[in-house]
Protein backbone atom coordinates (compact mmCIF):
# COMPACT_ATOMS: atom_id res chain seq x y z
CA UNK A 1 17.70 -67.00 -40.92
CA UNK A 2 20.77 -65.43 -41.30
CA UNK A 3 22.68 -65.54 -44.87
CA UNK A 4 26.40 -66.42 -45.58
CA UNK A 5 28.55 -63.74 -46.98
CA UNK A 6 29.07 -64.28 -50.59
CA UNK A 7 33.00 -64.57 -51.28
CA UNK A 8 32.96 -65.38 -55.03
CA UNK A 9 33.93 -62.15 -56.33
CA UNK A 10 37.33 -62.15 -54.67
CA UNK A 11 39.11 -65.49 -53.89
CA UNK A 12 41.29 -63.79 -51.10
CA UNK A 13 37.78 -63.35 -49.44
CA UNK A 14 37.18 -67.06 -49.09
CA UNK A 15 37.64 -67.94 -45.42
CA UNK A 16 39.56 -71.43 -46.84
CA UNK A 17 42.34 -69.30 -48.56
CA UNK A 18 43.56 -67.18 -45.90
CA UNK A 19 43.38 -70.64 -43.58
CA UNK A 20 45.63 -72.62 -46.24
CA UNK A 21 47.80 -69.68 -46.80
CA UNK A 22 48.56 -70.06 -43.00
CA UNK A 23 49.19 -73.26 -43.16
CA UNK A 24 51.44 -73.15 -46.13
CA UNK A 25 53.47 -69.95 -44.54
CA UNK A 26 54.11 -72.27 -41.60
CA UNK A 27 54.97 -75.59 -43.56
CA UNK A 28 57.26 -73.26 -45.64
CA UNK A 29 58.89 -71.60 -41.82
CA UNK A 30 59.60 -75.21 -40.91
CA UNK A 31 61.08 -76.03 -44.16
CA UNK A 32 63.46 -72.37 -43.61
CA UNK A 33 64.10 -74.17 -39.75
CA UNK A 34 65.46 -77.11 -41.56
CA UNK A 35 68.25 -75.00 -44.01
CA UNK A 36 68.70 -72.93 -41.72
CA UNK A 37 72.48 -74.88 -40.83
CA UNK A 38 73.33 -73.76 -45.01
CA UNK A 39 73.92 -70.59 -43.66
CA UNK A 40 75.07 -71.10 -40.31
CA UNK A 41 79.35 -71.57 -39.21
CA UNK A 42 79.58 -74.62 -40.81
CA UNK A 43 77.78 -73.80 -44.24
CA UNK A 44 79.27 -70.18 -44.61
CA UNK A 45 82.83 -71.22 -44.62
CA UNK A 46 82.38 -73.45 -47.86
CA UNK A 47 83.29 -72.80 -50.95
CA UNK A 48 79.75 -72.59 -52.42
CA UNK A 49 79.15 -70.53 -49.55
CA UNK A 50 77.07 -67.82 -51.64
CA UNK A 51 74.63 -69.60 -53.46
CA UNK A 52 73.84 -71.23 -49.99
CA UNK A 53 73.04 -67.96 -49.00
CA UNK A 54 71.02 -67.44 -52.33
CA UNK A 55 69.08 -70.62 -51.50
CA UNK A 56 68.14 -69.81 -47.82
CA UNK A 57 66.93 -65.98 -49.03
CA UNK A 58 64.70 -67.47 -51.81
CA UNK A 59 63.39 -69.65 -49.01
CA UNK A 60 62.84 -66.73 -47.12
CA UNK A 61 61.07 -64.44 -49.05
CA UNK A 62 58.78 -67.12 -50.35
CA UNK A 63 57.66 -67.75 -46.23
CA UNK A 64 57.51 -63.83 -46.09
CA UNK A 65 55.15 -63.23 -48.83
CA UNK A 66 52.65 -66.12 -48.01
CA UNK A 67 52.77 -65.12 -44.49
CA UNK A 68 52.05 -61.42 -45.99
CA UNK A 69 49.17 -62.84 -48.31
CA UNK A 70 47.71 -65.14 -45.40
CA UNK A 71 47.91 -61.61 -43.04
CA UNK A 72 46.30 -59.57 -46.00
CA UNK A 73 43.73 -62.28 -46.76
CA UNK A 74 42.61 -62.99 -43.01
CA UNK A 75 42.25 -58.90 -41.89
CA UNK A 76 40.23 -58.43 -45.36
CA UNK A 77 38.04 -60.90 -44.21
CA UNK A 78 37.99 -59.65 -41.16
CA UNK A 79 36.23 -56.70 -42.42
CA UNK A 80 33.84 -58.78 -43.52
CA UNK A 81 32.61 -60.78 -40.82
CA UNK A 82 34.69 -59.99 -37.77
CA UNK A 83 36.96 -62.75 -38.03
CA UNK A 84 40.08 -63.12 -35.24
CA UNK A 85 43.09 -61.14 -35.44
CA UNK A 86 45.50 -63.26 -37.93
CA UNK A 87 47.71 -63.20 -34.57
CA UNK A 88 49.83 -66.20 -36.17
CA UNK A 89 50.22 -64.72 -39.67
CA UNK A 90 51.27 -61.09 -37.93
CA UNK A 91 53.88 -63.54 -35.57
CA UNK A 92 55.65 -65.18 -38.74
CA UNK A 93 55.71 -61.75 -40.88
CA UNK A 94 57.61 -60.53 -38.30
CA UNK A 95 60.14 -63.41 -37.48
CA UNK A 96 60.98 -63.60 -41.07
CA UNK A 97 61.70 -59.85 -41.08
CA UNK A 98 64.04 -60.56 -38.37
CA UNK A 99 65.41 -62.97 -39.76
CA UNK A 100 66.04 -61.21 -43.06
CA UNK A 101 67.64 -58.81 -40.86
CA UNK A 102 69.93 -61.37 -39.47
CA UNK A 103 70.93 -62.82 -42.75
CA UNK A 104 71.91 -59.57 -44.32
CA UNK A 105 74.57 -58.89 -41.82
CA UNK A 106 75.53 -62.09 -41.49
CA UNK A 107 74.53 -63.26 -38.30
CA UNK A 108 74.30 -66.39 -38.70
CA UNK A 109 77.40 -67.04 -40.01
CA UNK A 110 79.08 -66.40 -36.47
């Protein structure tokens, strides 16, 4: 009989975190998809045209870093039990570094 892995002495070792970190990092991408017009023509030629900016980074890094924790989580586990490639986390990580990219010089703004 074969025994489970015991994943109590690290919680980013439990298979259900790095699964609801995914799933977080991609309700949180679709949330960034929605504000994604505040920075856009129309929403950088406002007044308030900064701290719509300001909004849409904060937005941004908080996808980035759960993506980044879900990545982290899922290839420590992999270790572990030779789990899948995190081929989803790895995808968003590096479509919100793009689009970091994008914001910084303004591309969006066209």
């Amino acid at each position: 009989m074969e025994q489970e892995p015991n994943y109590d002495n690290d919680i980013l070792l439990k298979p259900a975190t790095g699964t609801a970190l995914a799933v977080a990092s991609g309700l949180s991408f679709f949330f960034l998809c929605m504000i994604l017009p505040l920075v856009g023509p129309a929403g950088s030629r406002e007044p308030h045209a900064s701290m719509n900016k300001v909004a849409f980074l904060g937005v941004l890094l908080v996808t980035l870093a759960l993506a980044a924790l879900s990545a982290f989580s899922k290839m420590k586990r992999r270790k572990i039990d030779a789990s899948p490639l995190p081929f989803f986390s790895f995808g968003l990580c590096a479509v919100c570094l793009l689009t970091l990219v994008i914001l910084l010089f303004d591309g969006f703004a066209i």
